[in-house]
Protein backbone atom coordinates (compact mmCIF):
# COMPACT_ATOMS: atom_id res chain seq x y z
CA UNK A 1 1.43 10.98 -16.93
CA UNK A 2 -2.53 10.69 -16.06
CA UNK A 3 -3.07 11.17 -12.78
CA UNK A 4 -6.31 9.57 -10.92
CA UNK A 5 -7.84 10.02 -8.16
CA UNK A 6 -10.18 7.58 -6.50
CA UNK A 7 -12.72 8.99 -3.24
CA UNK A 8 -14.29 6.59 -1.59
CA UNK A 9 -17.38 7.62 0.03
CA UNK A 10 -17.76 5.08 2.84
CA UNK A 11 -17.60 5.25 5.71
CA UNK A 12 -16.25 1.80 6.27
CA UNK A 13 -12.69 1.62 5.67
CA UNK A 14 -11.87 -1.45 3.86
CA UNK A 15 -15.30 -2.16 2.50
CA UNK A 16 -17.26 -3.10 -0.57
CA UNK A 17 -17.01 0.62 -1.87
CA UNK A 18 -13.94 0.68 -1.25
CA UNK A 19 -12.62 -2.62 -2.85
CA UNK A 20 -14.47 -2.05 -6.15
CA UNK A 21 -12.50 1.30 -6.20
CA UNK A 22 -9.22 0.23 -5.84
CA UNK A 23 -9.81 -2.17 -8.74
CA UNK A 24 -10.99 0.61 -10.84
CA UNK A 25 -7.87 2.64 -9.70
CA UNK A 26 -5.61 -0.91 -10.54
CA UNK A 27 -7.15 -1.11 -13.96
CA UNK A 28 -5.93 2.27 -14.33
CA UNK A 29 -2.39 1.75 -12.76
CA UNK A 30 -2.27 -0.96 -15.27
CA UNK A 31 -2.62 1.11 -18.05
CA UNK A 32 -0.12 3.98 -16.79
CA UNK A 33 -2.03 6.13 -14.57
CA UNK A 34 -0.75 7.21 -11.67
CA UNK A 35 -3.56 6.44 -8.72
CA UNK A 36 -4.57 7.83 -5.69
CA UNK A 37 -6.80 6.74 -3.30
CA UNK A 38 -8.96 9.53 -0.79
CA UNK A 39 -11.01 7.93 1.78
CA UNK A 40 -13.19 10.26 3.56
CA UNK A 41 -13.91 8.52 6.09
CA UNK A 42 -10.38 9.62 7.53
CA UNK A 43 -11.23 12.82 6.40
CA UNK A 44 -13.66 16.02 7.87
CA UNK A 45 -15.70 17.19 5.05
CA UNK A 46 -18.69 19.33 6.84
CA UNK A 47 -21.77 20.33 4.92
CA UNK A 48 -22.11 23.66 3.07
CA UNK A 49 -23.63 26.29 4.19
CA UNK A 50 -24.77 28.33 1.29
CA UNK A 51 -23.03 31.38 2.33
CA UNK A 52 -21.75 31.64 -1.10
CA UNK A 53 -17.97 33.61 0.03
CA UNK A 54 -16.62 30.91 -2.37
CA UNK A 55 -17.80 32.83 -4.81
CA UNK A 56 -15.77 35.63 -4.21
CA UNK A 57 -12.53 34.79 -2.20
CA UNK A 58 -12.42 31.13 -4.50
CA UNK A 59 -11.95 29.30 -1.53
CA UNK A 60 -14.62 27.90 1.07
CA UNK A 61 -14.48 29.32 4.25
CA UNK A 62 -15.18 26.01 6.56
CA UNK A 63 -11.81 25.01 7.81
CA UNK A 64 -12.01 20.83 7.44
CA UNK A 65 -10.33 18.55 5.03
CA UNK A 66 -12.15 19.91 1.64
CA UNK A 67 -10.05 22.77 0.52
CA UNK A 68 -7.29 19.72 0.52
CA UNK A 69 -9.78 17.38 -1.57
CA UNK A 70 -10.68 19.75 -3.56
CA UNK A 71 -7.55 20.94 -4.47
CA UNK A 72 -6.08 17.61 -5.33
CA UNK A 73 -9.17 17.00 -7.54
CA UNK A 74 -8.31 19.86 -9.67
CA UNK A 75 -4.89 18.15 -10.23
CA UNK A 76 -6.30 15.11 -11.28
CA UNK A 77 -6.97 13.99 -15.01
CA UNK A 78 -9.76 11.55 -13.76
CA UNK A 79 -11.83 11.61 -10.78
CA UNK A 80 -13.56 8.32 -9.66
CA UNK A 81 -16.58 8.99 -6.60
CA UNK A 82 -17.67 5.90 -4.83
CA UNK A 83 -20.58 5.47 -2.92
CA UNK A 84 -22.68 2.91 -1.19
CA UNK A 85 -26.41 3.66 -1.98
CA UNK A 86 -28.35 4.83 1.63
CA UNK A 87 -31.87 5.53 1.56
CA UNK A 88 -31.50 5.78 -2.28
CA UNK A 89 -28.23 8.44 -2.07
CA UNK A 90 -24.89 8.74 -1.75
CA UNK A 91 -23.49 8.63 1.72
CA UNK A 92 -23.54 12.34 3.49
CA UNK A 93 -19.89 12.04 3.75
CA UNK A 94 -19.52 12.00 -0.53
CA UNK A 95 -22.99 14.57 -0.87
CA UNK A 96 -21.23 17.13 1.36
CA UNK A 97 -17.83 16.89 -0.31
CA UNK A 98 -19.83 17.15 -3.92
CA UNK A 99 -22.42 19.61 -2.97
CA UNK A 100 -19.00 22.08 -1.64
CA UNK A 101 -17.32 21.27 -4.76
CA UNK A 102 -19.85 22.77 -6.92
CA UNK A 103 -20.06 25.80 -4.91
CA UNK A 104 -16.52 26.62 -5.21
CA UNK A 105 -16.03 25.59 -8.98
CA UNK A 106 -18.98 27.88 -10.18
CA UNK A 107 -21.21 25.70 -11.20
C-alpha cells in the first residue's frame, strides 16, 4: 500500500495550512493511500548547524524531534510539505526541518 505523509508547517494547529493538507491527504486516502499527518508545531525541529557529522555517523547530532521526521519520511512513498508564505518563505519551523533533511540525505 502507498503510504503518505502530510507535514504541516504551521504553526497554528488547525489552520488554513493545515486544512488544505488534510484534503490533499483525503484525496489520497480516497484513492488507497494510507495517510499520515505530522504537524510540527507539536514537534521540536531546531535549526542546523552546519557541523556536517551527518555526513559521517548518517544521523544528525541535535537531539529534537527530526531524526523521528526524518525517519518516517524515508518510509513514505509521497511526502506532502505545507507552508504558509512569511515574509515571502516558508515558516522557520518547515525551513529548519528541510534545510536538516538535506544535510543528512547527501544532497
Amino acid at each position: 500500500m502507498i503510504h503518505i505523509i502530510g507535514i504541516v508547517g504551521s504553526p497554528r494547529i488547525k489552520g488554513n495550512t493545515e486544512m488544505l493538507t488534510m484534503e490533499a491527504l483525503k484525496a489520497a486516502a480516497e484513492e488507497g493511500a494510507q495517510t499520515e499527518l505530522v504537524r510540527l508545531a507539536e514537534k521540536e525541529v531546531k535549526p542546523c548547524d552546519a557541523c556536517l557529522s551527518c555526513r559521517k555517523t548518517g544521523e544528525c547530532r541535535i537531539k529534537d524531534d527530526f531524526q523521528e521526521i526524518f525517519n518516517r519520511m524515508i518510509k513514505a512513498d509521497g511526502i506532502i510539505l505545507a507552508s504558509p508564505v512569511y515574509f515571502g518563505s516558508a515558516t522557520p519551523q518547515i525551513m529548519a526541518l528541510i534545510n536538516r533533511a538535506g544535510y543528512v540525505s547527501g544532497f
